[in-house]
C-alpha atoms as a PDB file:
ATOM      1  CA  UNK A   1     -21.010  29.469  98.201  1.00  0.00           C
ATOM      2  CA  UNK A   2     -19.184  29.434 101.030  1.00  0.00           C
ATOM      3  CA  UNK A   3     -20.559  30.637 104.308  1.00  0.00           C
ATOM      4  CA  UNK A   4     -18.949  34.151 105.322  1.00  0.00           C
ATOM      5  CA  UNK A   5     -16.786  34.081 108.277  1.00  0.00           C
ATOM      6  CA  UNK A   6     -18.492  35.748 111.993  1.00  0.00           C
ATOM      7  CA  UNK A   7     -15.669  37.983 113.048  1.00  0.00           C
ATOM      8  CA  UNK A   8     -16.783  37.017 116.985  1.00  0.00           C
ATOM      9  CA  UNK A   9     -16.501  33.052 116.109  1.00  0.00           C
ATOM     10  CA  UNK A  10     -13.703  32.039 118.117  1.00  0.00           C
ATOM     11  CA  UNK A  11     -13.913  34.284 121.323  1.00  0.00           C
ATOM     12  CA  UNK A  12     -14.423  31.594 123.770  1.00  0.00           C
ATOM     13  CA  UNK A  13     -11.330  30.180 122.648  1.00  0.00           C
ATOM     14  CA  UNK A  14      -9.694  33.213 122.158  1.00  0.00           C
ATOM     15  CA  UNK A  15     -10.803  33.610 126.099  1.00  0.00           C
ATOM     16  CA  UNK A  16      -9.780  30.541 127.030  1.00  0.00           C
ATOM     17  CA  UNK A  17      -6.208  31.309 125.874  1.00  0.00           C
ATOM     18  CA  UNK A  18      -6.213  34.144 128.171  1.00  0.00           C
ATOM     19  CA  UNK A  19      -6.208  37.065 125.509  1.00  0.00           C
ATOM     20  CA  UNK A  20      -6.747  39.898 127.143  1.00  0.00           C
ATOM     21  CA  UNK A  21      -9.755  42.214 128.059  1.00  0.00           C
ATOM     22  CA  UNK A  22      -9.062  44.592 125.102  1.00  0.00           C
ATOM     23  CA  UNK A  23      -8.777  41.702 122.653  1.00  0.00           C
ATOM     24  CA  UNK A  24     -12.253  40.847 123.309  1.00  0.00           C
ATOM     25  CA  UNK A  25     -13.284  44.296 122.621  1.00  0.00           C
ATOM     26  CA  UNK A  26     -11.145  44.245 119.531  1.00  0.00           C
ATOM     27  CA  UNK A  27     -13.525  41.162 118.669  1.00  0.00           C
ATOM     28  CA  UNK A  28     -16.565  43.015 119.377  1.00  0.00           C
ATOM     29  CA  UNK A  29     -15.596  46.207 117.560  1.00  0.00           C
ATOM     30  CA  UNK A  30     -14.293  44.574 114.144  1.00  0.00           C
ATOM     31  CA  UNK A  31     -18.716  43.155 114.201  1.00  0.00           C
ATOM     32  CA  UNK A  32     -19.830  46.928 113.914  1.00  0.00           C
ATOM     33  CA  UNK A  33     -17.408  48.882 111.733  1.00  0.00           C
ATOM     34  CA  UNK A  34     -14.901  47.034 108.956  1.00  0.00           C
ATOM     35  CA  UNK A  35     -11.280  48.152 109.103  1.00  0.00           C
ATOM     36  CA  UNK A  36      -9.149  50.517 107.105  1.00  0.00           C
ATOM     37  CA  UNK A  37      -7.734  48.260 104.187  1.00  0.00           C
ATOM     38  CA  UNK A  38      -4.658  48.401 102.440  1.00  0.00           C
ATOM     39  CA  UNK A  39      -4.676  46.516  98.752  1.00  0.00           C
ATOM     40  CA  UNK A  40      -6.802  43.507 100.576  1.00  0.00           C
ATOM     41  CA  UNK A  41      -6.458  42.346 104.379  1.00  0.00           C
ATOM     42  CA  UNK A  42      -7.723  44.227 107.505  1.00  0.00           C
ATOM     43  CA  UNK A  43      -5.555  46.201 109.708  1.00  0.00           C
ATOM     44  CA  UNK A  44      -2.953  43.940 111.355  1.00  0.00           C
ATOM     45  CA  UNK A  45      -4.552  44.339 114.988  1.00  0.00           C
ATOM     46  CA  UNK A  46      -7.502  42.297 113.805  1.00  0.00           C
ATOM     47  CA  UNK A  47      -6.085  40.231 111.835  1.00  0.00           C
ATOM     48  CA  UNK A  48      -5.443  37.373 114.104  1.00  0.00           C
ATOM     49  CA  UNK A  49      -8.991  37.463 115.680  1.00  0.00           C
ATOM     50  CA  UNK A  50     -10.520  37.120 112.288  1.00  0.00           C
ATOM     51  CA  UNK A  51      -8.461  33.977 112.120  1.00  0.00           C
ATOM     52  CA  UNK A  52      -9.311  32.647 115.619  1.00  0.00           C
ATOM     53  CA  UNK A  53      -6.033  33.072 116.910  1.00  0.00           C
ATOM     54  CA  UNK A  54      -4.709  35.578 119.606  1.00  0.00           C
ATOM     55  CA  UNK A  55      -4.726  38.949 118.477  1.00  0.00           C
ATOM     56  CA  UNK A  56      -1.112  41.033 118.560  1.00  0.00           C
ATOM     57  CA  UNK A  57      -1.839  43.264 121.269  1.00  0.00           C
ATOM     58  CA  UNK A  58       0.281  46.663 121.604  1.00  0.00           C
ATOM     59  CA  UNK A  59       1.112  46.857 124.278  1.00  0.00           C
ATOM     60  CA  UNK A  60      -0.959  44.247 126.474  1.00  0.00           C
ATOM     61  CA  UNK A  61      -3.809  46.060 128.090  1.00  0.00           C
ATOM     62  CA  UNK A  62      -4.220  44.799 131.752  1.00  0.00           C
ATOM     63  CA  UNK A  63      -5.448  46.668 134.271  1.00  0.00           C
ATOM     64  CA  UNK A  64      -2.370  49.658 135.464  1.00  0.00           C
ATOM     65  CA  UNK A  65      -0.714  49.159 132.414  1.00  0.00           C
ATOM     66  CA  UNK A  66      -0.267  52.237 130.663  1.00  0.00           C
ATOM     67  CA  UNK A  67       1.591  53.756 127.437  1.00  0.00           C
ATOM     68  CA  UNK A  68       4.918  55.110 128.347  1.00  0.00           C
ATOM     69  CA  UNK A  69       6.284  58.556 127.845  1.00  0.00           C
ATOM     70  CA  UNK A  70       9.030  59.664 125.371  1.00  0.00           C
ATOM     71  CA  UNK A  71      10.504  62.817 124.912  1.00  0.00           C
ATOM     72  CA  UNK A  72       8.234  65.624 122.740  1.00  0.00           C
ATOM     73  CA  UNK A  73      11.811  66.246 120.358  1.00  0.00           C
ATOM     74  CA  UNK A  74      12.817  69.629 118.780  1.00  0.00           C
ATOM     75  CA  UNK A  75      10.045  69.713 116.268  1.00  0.00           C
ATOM     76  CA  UNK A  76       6.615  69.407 117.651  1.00  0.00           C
ATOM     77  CA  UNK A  77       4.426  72.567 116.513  1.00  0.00           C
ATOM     78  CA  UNK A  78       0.873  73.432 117.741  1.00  0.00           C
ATOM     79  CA  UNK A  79      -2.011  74.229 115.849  1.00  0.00           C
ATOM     80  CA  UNK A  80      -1.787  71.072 113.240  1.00  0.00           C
ATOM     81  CA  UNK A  81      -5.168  70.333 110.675  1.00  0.00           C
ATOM     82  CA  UNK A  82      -7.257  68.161 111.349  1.00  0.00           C
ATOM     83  CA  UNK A  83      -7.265  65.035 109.056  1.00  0.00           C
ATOM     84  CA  UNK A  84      -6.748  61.466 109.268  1.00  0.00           C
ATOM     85  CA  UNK A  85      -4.614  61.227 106.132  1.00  0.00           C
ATOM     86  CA  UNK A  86      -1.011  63.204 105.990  1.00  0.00           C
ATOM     87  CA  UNK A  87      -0.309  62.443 102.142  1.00  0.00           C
ATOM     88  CA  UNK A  88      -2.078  63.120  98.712  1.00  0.00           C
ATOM     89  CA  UNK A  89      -1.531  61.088  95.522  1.00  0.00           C
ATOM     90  CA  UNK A  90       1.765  62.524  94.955  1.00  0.00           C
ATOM     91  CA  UNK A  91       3.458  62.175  97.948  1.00  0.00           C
ATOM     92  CA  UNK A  92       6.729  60.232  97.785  1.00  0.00           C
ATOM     93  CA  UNK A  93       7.671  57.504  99.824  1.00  0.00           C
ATOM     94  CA  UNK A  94       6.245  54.145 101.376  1.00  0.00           C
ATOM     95  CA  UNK A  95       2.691  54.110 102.179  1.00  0.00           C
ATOM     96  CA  UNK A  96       1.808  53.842 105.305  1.00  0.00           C
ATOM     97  CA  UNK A  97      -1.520  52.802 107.540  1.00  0.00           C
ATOM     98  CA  UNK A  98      -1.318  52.940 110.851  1.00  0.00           C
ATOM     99  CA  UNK A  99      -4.306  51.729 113.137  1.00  0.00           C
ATOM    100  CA  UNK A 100      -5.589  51.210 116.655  1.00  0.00           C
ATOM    101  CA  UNK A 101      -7.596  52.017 119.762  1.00  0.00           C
ATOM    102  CA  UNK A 102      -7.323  54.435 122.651  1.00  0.00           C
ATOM    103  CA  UNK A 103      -7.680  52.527 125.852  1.00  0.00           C
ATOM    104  CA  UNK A 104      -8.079  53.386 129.318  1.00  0.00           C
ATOM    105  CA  UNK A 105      -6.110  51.669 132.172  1.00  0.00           C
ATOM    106  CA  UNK A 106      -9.186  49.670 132.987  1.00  0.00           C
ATOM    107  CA  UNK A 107      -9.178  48.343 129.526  1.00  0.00           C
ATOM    108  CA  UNK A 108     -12.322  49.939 128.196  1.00  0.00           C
ATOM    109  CA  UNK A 109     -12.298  52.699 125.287  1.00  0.00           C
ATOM    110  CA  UNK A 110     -12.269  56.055 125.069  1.00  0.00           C
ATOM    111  CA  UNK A 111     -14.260  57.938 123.026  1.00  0.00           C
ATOM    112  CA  UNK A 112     -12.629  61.637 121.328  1.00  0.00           C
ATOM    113  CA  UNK A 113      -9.450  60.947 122.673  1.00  0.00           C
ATOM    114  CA  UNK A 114      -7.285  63.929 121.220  1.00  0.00           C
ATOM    115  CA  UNK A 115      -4.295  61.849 118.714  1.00  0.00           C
ATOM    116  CA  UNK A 116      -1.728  64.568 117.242  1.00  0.00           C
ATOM    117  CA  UNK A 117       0.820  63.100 114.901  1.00  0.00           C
ATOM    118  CA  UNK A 118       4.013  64.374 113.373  1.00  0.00           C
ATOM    119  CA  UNK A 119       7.033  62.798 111.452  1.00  0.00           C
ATOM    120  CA  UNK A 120       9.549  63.530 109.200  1.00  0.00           C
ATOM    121  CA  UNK A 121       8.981  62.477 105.463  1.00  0.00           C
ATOM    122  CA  UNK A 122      10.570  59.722 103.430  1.00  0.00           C
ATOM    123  CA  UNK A 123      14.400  61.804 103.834  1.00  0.00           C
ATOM    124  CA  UNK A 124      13.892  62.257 107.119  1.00  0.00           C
ATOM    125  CA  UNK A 125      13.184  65.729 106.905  1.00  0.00           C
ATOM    126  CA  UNK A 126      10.586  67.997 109.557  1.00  0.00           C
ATOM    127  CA  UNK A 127       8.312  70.991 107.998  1.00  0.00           C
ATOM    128  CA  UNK A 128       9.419  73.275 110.645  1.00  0.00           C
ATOM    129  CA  UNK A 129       7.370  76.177 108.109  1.00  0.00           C
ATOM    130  CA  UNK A 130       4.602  74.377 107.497  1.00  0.00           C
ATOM    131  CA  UNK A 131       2.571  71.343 108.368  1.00  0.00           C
ATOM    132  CA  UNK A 132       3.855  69.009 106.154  1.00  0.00           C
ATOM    133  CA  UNK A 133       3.390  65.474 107.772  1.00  0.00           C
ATOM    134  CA  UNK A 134       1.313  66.759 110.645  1.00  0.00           C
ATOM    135  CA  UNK A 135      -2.465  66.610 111.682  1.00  0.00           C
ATOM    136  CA  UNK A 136      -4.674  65.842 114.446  1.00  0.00           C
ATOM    137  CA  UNK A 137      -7.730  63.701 115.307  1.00  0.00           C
ATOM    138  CA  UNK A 138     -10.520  62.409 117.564  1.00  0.00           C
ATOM    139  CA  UNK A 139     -10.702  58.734 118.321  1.00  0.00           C
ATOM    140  CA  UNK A 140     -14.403  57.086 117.361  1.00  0.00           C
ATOM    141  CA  UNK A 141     -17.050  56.122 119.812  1.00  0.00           C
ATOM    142  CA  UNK A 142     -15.137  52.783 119.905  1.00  0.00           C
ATOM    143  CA  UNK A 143     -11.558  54.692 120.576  1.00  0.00           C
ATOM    144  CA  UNK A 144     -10.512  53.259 117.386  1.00  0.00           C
ATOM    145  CA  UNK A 145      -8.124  55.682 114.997  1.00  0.00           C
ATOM    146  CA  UNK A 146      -7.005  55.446 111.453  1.00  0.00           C
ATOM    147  CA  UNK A 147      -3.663  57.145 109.911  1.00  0.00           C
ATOM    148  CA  UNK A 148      -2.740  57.237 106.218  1.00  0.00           C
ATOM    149  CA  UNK A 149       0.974  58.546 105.716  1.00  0.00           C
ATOM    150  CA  UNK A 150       4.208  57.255 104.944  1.00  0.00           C
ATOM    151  CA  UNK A 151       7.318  55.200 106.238  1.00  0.00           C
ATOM    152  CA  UNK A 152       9.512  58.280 107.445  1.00  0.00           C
ATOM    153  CA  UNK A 153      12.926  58.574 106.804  1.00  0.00           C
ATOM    154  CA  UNK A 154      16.205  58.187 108.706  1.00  0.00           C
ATOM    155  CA  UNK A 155      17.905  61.018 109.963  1.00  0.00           C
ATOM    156  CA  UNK A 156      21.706  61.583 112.158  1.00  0.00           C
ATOM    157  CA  UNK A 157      21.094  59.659 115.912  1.00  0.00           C
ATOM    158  CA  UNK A 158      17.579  58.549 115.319  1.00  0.00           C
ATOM    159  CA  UNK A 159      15.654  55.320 114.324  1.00  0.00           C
ATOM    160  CA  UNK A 160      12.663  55.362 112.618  1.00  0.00           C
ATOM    161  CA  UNK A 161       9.513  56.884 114.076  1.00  0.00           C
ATOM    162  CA  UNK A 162       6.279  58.423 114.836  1.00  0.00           C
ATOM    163  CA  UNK A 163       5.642  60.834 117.433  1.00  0.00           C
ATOM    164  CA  UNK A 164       2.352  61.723 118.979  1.00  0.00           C
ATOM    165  CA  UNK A 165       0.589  63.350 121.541  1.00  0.00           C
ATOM    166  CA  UNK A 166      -2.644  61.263 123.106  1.00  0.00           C
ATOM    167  CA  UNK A 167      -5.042  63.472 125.197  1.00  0.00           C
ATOM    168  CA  UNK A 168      -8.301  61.917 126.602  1.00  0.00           C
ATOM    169  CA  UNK A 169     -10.862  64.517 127.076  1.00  0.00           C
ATOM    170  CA  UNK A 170     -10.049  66.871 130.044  1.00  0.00           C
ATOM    171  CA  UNK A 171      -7.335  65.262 130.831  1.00  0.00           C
ATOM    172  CA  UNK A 172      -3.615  65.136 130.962  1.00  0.00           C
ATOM    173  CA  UNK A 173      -1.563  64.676 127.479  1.00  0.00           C
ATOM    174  CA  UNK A 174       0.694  61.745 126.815  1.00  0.00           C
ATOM    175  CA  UNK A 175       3.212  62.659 124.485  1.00  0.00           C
ATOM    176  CA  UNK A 176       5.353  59.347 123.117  1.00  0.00           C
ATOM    177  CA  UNK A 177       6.781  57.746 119.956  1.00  0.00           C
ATOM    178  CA  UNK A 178       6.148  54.920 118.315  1.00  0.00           C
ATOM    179  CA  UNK A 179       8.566  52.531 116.532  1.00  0.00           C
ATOM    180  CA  UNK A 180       9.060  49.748 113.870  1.00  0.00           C
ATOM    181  CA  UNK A 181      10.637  46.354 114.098  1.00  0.00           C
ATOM    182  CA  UNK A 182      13.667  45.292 112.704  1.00  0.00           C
ATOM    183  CA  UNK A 183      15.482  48.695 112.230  1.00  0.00           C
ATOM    184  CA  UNK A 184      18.986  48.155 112.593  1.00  0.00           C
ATOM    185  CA  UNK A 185      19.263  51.615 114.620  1.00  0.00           C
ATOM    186  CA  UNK A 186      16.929  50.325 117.317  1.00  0.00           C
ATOM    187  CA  UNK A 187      20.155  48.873 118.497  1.00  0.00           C
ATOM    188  CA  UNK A 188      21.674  52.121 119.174  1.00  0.00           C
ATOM    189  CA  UNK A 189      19.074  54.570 119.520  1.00  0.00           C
ATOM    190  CA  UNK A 190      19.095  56.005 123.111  1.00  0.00           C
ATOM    191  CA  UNK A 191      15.491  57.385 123.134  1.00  0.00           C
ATOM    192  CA  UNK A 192      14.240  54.006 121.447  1.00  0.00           C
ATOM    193  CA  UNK A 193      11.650  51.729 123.780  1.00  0.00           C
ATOM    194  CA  UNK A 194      10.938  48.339 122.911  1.00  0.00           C
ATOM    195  CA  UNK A 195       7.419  48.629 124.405  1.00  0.00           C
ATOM    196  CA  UNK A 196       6.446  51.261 121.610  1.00  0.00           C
ATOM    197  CA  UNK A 197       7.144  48.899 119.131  1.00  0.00           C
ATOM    198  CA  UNK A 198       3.885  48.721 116.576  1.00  0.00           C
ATOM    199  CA  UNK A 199       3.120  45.498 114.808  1.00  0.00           C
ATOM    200  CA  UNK A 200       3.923  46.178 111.035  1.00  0.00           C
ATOM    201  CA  UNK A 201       3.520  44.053 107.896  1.00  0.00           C
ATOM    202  CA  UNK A 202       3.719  43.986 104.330  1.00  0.00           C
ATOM    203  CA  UNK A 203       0.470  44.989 102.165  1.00  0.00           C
ATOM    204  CA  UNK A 204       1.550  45.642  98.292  1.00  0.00           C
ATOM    205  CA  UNK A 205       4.058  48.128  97.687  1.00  0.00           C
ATOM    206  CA  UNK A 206       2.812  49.436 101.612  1.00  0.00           C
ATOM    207  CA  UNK A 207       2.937  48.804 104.531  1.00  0.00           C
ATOM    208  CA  UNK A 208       0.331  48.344 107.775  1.00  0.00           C
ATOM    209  CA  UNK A 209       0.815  49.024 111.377  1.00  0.00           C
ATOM    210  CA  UNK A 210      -1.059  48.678 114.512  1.00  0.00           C
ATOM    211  CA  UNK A 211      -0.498  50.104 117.935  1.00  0.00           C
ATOM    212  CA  UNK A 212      -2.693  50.821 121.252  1.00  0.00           C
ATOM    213  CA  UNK A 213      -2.741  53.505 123.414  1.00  0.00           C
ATOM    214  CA  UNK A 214      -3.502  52.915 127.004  1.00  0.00           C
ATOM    215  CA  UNK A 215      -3.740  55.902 128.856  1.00  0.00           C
ATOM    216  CA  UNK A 216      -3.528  56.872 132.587  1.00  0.00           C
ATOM    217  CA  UNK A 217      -7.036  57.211 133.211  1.00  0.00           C
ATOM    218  CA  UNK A 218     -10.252  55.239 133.097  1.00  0.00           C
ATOM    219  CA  UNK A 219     -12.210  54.798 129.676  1.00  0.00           C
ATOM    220  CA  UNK A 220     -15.624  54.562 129.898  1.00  0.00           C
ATOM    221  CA  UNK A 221     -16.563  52.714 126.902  1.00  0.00           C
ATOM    222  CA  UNK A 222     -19.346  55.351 126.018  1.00  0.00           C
ATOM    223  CA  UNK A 223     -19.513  57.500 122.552  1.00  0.00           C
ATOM    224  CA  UNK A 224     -19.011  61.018 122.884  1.00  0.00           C
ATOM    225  CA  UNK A 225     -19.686  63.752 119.794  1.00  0.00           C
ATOM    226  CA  UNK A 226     -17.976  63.652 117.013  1.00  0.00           C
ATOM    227  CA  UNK A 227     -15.380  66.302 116.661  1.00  0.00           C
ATOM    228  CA  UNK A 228     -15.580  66.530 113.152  1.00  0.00           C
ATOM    229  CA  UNK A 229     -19.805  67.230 112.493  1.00  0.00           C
ATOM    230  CA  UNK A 230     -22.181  69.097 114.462  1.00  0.00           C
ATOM    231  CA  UNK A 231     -26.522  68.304 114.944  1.00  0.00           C
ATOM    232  CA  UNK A 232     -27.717  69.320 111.561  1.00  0.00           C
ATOM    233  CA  UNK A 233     -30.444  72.345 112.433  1.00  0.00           C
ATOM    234  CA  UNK A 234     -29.149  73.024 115.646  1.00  0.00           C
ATOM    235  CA  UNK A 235     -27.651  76.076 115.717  1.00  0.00           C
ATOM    236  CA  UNK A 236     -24.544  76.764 117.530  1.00  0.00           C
ATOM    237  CA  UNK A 237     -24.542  78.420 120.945  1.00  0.00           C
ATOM    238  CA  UNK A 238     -23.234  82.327 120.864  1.00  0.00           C
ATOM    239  CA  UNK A 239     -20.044  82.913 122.876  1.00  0.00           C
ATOM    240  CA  UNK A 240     -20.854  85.087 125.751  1.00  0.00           C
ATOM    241  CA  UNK A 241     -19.016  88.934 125.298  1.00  0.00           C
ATOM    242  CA  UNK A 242     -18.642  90.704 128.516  1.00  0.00           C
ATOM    243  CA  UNK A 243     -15.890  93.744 128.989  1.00  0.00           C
ATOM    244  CA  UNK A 244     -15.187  93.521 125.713  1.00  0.00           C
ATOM    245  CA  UNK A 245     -13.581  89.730 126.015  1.00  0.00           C
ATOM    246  CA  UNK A 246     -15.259  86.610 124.544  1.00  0.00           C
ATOM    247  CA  UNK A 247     -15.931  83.597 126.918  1.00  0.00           C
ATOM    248  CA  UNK A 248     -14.959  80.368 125.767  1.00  0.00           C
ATOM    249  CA  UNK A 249     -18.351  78.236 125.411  1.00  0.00           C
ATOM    250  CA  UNK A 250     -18.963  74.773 125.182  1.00  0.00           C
ATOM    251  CA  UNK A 251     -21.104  74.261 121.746  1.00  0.00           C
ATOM    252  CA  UNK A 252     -19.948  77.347 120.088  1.00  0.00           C
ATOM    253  CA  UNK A 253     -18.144  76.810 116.695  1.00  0.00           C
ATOM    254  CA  UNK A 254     -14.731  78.669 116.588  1.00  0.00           C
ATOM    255  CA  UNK A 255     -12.799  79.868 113.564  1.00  0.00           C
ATOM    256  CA  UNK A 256      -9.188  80.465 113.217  1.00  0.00           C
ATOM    257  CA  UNK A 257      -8.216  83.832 114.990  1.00  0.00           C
ATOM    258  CA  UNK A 258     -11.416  83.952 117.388  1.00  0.00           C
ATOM    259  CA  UNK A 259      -9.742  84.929 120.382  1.00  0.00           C
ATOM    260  CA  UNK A 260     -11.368  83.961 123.828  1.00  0.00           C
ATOM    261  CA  UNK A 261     -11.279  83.773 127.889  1.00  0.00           C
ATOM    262  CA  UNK A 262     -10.688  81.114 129.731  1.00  0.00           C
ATOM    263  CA  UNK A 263     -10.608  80.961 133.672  1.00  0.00           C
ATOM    264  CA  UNK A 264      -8.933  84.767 132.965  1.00  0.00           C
ATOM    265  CA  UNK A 265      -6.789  83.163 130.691  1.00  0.00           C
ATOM    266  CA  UNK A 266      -6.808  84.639 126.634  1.00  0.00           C
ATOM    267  CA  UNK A 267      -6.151  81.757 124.193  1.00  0.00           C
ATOM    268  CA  UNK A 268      -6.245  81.852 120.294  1.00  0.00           C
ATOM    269  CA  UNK A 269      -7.733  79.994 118.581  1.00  0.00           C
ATOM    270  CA  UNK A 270      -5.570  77.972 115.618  1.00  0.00           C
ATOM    271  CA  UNK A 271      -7.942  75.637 113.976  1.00  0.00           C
ATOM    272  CA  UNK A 272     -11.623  76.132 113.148  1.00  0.00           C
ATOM    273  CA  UNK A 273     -13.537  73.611 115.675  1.00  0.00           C
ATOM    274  CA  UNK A 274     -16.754  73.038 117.218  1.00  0.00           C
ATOM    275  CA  UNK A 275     -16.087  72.567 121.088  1.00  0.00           C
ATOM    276  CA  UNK A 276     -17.476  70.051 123.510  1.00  0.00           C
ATOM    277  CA  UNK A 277     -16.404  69.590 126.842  1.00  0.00           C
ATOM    278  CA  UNK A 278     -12.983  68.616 127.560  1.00  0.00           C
ATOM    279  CA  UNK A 279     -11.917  70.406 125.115  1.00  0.00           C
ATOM    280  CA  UNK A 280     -11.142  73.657 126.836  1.00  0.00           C
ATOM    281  CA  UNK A 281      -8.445  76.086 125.829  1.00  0.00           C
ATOM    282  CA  UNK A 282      -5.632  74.938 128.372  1.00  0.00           C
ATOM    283  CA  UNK A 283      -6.133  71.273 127.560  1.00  0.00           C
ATOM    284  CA  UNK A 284      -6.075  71.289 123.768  1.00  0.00           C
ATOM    285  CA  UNK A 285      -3.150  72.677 122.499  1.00  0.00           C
ATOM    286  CA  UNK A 286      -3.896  71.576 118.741  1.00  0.00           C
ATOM    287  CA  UNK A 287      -6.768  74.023 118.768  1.00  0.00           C
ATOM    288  CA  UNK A 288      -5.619  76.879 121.004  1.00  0.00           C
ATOM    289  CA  UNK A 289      -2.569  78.665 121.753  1.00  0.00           C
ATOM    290  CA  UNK A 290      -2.146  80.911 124.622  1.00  0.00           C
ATOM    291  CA  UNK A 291      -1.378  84.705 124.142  1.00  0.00           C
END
């Protein structure tokens, strides 16, 4: 039988070739948590350090370098679910997994990094009524992120993409777009970037795609909570009432309609949540909306 492959075999060369800083921790992540598969493979973005070769890095993490801005676009709405998947067994078009990590500028992770996606579907068409192709999540301890969806379709002056909005915890939001390689419109798309280009290949009848965000501020490499659970038997905090008005509250679970203060500000609230800090009203527009 042979002997199974050590994902970290190969870092000193991999070092040696001058990969960067986040391809090491690429290395060191894929060793605790196995990768969203498509048919068979891993995601692309660890592909090539589970062969001892340079990973495909997007974009290059070194220290300053940061994801670059794109316009938000006429249909971005607040208040999307949140999910990881954007499809359900029925949904037409070309399947779709895109993967990756949420850097900081000094190359080290962050942990429930805010990722809101939206796209049109496979005839390039927006649910401006619903939410259709549109969801939010938290990035893992390890700032890694997972998205199952489709291709999306062409539509009048565009080339194909995804746009998102990136928010590290308290801070400020990145909103972008990523793209895919050889589309003949990224010839003659104004808006297009070659920078937000994600790797994509070939899996089946789908497709995978990889792409890292580095953000404008310093990761810390440290896990946060998770968004999505809460300490079984620990009861959640009470908002605070006072003048009639409810005080947003950090540990206090929220439902859809709960309407709170913040810094004499009233916000909202558009999807049911637990909330940790960072997440405050003002700097989460997926789960508040100002009134």
């Amino acid at each position: 039988m042979p002997t199974p492959h050590n994902p970290l075999d190969g870092l000193g060369e991999l070092a040696d070739r001058k990969i960067s800083r986040k391809g090491l921790l690429k290395a060191a992540a894929l060793a605790g948590a196995a990768p969203v598969l498509i048919g068979s493979g891993v995601a692309l973005a660890r592909d090539a350090v589970a062969a001892d070769a340079p990973a495909p890095l997007t974009p290059e993490c070194t220290d300053g370098h940061v994801t670059g801005e794109q316009i938000e676009g006429p249909y971005f709405k607040p208040g999307s679910p949140l999910r990881t998947s954007l499809v359900t067994s029925g949904t037409p078009g070309t399947p779709l997994t895109l993967s990756g990590y949420v850097f900081g500028r000094n190359c080290l992770p962050i942990s429930g990094a805010l990722l809101d996606f939206w796209q049109a579907d496979t005839n390039g068409n927006y649910d401006n009524s619903g939410y259709t192709f549109r969801g939010h999540q938290f990035s893992a301890a390890n700032g890694a992120f997972t998205l199952t969806t489709i291709v999306p379709g062409l539509y009048p002056g565009r080339t194909r993409h995804i746009h998102v909005k990136v928010q590290a915890p308290n801070q400020p939001i990145l909103t972008t777009q990523l793209y895919f390689p050889n589309e003949p419109r990224n010839a003659t798309d104004t808006i297009y970037d070659p920078a937000l280009l994600m790797t994509v290949r070939q899996v089946g009848n789908g497709r995978e795609a990889s792409f890292d965000f580095v953000l404008n501020v310093n990761g810390t490499g440290t896990p946060s909570p998770s968004p999505s659970s809460s300490n079984p038997g620990s009861p959640s905090p009470t908002p605070t009432s006072s003048g009639g008005t409810t005080t947003w509250q950090v540990g206090a679970s929220y439902k859809v309609g709960d309407v709170v203060t913040y810094n004499g500000v009233t916000y909202v609230c558009i999807q049911g949540h637990i909330a940790y800090a960072g997440w405050e009203p003002p700097n989460v527009p997926a789960l508040w909306q100002r009134r």
